[in-house]
N, C-alpha and C. Protein backbone atom coordinates (compact mmCIF):
# COMPACT_ATOMS: atom_id res chain seq x y z
N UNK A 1 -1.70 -13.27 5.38
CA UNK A 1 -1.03 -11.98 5.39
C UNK A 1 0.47 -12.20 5.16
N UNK A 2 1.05 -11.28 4.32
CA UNK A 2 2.44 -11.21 4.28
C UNK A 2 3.37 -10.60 5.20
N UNK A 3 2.92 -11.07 6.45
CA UNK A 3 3.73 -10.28 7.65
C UNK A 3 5.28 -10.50 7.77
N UNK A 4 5.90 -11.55 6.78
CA UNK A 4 7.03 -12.05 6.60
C UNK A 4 7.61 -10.71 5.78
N UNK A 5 6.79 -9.79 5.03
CA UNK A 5 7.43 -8.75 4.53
C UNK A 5 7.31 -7.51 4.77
N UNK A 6 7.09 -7.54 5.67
CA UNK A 6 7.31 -6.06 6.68
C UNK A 6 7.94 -6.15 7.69
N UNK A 7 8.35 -5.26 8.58
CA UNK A 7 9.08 -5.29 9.81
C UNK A 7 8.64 -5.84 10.93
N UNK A 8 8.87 -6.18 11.67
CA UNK A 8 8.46 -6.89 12.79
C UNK A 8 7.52 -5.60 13.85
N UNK A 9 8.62 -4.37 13.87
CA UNK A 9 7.85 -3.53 14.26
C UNK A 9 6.91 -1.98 13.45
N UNK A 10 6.48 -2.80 12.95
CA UNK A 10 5.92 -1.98 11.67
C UNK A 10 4.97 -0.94 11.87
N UNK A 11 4.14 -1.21 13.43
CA UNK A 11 3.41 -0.45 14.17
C UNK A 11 4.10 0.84 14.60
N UNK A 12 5.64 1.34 14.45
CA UNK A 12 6.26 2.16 14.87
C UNK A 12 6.65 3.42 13.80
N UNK A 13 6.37 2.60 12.76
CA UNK A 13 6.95 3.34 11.25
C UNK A 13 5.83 4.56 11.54
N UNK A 14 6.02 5.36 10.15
CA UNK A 14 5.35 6.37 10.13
C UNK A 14 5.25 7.06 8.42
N UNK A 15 3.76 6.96 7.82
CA UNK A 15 4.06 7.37 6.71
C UNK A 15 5.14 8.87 5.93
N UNK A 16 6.65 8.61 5.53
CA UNK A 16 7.09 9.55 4.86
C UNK A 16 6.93 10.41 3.52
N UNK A 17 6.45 9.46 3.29
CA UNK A 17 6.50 9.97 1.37
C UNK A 17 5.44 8.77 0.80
N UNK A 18 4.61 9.28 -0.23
CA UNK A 18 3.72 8.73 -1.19
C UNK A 18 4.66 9.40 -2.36
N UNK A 19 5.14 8.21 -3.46
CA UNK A 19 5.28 8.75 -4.58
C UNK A 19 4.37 8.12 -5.78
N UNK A 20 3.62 8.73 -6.35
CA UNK A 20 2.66 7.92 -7.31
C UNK A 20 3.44 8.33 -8.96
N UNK A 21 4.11 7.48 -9.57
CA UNK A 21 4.91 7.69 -11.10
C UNK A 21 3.85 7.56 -12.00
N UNK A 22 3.19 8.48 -12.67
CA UNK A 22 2.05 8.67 -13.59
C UNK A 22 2.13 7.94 -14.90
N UNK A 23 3.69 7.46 -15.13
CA UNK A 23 3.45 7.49 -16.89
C UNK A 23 3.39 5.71 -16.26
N UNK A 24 3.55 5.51 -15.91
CA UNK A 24 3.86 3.87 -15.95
C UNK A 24 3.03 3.44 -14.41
N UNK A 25 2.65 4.24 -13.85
CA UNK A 25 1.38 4.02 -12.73
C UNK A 25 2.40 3.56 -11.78
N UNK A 26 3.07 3.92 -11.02
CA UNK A 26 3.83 2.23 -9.94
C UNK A 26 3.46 3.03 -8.40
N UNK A 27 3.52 2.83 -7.48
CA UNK A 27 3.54 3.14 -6.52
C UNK A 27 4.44 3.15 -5.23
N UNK A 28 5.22 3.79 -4.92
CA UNK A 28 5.80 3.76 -3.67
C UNK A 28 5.91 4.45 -2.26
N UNK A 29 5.74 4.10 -1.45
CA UNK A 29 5.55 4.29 0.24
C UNK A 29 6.72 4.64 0.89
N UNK A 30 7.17 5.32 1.42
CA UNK A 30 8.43 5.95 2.45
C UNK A 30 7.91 5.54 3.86
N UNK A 31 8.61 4.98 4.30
CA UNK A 31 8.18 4.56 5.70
C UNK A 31 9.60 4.60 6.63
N UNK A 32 9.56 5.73 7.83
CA UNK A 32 9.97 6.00 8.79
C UNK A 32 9.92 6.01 9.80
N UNK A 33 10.95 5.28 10.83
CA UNK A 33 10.67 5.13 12.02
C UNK A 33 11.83 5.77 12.80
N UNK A 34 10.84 6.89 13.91
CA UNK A 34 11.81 7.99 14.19
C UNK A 34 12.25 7.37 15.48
N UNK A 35 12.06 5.79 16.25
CA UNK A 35 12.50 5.13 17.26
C UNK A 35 13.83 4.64 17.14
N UNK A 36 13.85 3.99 16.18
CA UNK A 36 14.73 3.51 16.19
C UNK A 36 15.82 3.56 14.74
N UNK A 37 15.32 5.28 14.16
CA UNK A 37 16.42 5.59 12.88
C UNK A 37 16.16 4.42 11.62
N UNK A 38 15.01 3.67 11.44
CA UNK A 38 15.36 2.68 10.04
C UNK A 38 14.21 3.63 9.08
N UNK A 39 14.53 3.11 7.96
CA UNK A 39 13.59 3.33 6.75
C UNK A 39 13.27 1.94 5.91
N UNK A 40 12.22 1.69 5.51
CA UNK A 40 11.59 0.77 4.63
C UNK A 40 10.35 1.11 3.86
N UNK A 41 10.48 1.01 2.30
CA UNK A 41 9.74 1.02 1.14
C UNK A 41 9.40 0.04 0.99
N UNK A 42 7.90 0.33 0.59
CA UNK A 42 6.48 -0.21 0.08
C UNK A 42 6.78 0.04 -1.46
N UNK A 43 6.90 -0.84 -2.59
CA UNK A 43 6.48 -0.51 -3.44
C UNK A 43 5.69 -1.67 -4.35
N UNK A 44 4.84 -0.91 -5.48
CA UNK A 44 3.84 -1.22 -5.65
C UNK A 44 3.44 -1.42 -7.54
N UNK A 45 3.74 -2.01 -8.01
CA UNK A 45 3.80 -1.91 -9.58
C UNK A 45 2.83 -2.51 -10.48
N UNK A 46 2.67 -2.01 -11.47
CA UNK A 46 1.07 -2.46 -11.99
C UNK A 46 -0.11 -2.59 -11.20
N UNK A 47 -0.51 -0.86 -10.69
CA UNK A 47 -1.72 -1.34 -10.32
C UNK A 47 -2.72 -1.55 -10.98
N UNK A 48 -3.54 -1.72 -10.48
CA UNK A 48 -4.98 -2.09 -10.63
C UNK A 48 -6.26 -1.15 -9.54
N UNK A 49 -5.72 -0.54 -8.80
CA UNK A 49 -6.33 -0.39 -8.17
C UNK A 49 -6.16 0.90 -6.59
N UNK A 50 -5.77 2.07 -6.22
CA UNK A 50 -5.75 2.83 -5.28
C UNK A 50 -5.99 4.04 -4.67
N UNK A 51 -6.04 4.14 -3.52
CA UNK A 51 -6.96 5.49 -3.13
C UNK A 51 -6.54 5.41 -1.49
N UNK A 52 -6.02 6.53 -1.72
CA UNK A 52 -5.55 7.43 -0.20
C UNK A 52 -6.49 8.18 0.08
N UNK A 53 -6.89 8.94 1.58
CA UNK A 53 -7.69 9.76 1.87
C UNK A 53 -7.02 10.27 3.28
N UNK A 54 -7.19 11.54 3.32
CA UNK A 54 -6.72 11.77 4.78
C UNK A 54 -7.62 13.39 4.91
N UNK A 55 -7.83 14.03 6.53
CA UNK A 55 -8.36 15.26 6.73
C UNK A 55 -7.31 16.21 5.92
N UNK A 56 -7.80 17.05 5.10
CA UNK A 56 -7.34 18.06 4.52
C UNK A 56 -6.31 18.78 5.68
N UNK A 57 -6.56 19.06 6.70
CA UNK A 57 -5.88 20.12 7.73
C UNK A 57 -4.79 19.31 8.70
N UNK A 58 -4.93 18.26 8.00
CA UNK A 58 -3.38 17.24 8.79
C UNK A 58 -2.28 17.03 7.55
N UNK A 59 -1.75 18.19 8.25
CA UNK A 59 -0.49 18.31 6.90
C UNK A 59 1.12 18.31 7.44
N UNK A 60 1.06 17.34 8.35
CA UNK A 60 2.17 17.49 9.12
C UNK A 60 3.59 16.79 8.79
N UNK A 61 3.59 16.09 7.51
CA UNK A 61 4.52 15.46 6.64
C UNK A 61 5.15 13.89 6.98
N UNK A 62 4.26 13.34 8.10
CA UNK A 62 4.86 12.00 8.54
C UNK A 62 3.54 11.24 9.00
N UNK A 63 2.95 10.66 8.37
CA UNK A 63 1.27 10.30 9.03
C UNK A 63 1.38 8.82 9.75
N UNK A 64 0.82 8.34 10.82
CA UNK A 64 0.94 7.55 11.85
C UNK A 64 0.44 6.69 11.44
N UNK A 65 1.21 5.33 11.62
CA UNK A 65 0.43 4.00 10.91
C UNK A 65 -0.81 3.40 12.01
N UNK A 66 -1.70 3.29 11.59
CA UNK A 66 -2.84 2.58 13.06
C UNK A 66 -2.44 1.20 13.08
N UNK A 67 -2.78 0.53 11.42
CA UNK A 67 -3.12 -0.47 11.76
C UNK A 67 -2.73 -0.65 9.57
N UNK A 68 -2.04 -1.75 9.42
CA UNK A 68 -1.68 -2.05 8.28
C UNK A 68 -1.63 -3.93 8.27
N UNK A 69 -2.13 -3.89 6.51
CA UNK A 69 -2.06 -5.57 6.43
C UNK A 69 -1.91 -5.44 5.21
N UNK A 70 -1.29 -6.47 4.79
CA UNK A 70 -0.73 -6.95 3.31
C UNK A 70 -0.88 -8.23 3.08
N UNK A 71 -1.34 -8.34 2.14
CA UNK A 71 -2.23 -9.75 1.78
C UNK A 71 -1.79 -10.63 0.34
N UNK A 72 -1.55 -11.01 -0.01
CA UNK A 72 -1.87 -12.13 -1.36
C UNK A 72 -3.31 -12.43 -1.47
N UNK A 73 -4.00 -12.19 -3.07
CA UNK A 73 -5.20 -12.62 -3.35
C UNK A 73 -5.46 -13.23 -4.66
N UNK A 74 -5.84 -14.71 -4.47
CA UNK A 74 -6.09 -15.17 -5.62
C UNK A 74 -6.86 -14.95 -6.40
N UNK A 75 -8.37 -14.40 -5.90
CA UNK A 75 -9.77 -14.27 -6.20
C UNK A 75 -9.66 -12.75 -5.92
N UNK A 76 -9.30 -11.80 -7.00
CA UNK A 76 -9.34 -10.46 -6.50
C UNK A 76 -10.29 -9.77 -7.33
N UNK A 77 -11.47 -10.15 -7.58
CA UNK A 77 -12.72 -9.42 -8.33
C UNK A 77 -13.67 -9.38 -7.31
N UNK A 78 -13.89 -9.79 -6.12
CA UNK A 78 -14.73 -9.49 -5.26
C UNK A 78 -14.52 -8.12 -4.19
N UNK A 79 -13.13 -7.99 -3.87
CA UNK A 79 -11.89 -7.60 -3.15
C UNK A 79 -12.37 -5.81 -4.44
N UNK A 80 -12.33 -6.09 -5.25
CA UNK A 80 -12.25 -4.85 -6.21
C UNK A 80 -13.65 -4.56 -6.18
N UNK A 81 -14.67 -5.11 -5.99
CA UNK A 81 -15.99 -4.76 -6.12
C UNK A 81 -16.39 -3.98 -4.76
N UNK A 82 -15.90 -4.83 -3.44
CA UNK A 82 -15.81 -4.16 -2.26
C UNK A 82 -15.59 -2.59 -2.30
N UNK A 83 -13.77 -2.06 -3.25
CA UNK A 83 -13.63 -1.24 -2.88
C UNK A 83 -14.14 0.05 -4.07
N UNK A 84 -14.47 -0.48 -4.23
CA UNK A 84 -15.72 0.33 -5.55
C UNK A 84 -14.83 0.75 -7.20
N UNK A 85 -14.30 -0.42 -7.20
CA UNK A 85 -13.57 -0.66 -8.63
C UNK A 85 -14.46 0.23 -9.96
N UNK A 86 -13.62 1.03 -10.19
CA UNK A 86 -14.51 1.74 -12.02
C UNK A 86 -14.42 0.75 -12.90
N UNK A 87 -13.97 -0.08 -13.42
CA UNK A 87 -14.12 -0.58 -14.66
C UNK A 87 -15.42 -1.57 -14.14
N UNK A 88 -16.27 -2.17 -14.95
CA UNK A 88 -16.94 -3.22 -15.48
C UNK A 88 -16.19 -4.04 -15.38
N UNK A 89 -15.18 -4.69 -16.41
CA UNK A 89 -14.64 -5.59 -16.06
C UNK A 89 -13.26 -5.77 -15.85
N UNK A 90 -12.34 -6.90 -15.00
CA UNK A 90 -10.96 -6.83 -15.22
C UNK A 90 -10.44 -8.66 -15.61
N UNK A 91 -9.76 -8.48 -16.48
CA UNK A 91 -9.16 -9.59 -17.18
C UNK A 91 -8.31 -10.28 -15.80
N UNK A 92 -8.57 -11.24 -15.05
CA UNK A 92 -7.46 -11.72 -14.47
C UNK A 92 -6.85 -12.79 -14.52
N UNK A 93 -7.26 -13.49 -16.08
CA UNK A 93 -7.26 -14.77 -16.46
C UNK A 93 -5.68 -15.05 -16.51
N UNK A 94 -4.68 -13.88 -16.81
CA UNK A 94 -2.94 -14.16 -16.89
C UNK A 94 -2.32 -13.97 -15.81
N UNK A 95 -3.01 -13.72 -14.49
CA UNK A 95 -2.49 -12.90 -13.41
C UNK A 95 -2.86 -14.69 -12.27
N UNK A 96 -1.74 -14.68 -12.08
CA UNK A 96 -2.22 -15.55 -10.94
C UNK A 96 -2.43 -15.58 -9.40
N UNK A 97 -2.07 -14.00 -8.58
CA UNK A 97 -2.23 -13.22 -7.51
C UNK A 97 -2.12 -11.84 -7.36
N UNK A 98 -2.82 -11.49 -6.64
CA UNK A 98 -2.86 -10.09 -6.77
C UNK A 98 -2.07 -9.41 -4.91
N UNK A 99 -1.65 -8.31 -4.71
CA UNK A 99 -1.56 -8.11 -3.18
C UNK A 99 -2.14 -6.89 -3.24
N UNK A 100 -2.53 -7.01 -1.89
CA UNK A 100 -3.75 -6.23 -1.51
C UNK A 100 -3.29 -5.30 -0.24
N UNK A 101 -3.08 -3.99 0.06
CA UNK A 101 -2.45 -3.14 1.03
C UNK A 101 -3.26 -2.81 1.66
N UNK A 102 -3.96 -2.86 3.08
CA UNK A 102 -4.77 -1.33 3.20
C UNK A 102 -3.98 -1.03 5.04
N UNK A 103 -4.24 0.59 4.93
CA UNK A 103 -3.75 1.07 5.99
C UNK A 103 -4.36 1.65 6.39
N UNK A 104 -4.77 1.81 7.79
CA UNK A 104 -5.59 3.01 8.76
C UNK A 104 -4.43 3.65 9.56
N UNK A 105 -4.93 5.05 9.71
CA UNK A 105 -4.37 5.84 10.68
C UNK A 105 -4.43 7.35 10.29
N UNK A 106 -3.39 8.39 9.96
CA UNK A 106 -3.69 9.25 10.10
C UNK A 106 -3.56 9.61 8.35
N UNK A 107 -3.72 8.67 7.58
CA UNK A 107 -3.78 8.42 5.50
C UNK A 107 -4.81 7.27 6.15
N UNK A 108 -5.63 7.30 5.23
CA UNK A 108 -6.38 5.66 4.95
C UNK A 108 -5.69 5.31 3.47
N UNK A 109 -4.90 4.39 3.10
CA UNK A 109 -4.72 3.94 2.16
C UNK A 109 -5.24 2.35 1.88
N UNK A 110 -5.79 2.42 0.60
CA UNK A 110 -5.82 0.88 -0.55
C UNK A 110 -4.95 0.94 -1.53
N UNK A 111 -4.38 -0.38 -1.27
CA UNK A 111 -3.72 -0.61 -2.95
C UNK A 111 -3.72 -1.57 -3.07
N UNK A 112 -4.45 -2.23 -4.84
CA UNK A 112 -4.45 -3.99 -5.10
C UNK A 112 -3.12 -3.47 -6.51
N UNK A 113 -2.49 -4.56 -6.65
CA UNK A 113 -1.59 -4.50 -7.78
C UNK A 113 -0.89 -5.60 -7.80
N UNK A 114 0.04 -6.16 -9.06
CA UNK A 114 0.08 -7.31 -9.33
C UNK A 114 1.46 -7.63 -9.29
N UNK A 115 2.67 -6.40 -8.30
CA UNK A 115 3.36 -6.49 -8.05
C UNK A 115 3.87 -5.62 -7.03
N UNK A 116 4.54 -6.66 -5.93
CA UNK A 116 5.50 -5.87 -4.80
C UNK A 116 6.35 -6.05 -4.15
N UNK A 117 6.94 -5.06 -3.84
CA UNK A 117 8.78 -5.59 -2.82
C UNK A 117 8.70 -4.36 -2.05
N UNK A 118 9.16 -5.39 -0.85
CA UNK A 118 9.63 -4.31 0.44
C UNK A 118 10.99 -3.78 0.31
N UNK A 119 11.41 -2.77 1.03
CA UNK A 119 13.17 -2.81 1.31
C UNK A 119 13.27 -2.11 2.26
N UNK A 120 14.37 -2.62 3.19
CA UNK A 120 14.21 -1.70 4.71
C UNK A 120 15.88 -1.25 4.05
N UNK A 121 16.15 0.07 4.68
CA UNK A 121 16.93 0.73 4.53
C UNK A 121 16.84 1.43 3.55
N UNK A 122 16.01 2.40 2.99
CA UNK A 122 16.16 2.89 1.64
C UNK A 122 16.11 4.30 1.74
């Protein structure tokens, strides 16, 4: 796990903002923590791979992290089959790791993609 790139107290954050950029696919995460005033972005470029889900009637604009892990994956065609990947096949013969997001709590989020950077303060 890449726990070296998240906050130490990361259990405190709170999802702010999903921005998904359509023409070029990238992904980024707003993450707020109303304890102690910081902000830190998730972002997420060339995916390959994601899907949020949350109850329709929880629309309260800041969703509670349960439980989050961030991973490096060398072998990420099994990892994509798990999470019910559409394509048939994916080329990963030029790619030499993939990172892998998933979050529980009050969003379930996945994201595999073949690039990412944190930033606290943003």
């Amino acid at each position: 796990m890449l726990s070296m790139c998240l906050p130490e107290n990361i259990s405190y954050f709170q999802i702010s903002q999903v921005v998904l950029e359509p023409i070029e696919l990238w992904l980024r995460l707003e993450l707020v923590n109303p304890i102690e005033q910081e902000n830190f972005a998730l972002e997420f470029r060339d995916l390959a791979y994601f899907s949020i889900s949350k109850t329709p009637e929880d629309n309260e604009g800041c969703y509670m992290i349960g439980d989050i892990k961030l991973s490096s994956v060398n072998d990420v065609a099994p990892l994509l089959d798990k999470l019910g990947y559409g394509f048939l096949k994916l080329d990963v013969s030029t790619r030499d790791n993939f990172y892998y997001l998933h979050i529980e709590g009050d969003l379930c989020l996945d994201v595999v993609s073949c690039s990412y950077k944190g930033k606290m303060g943003t």
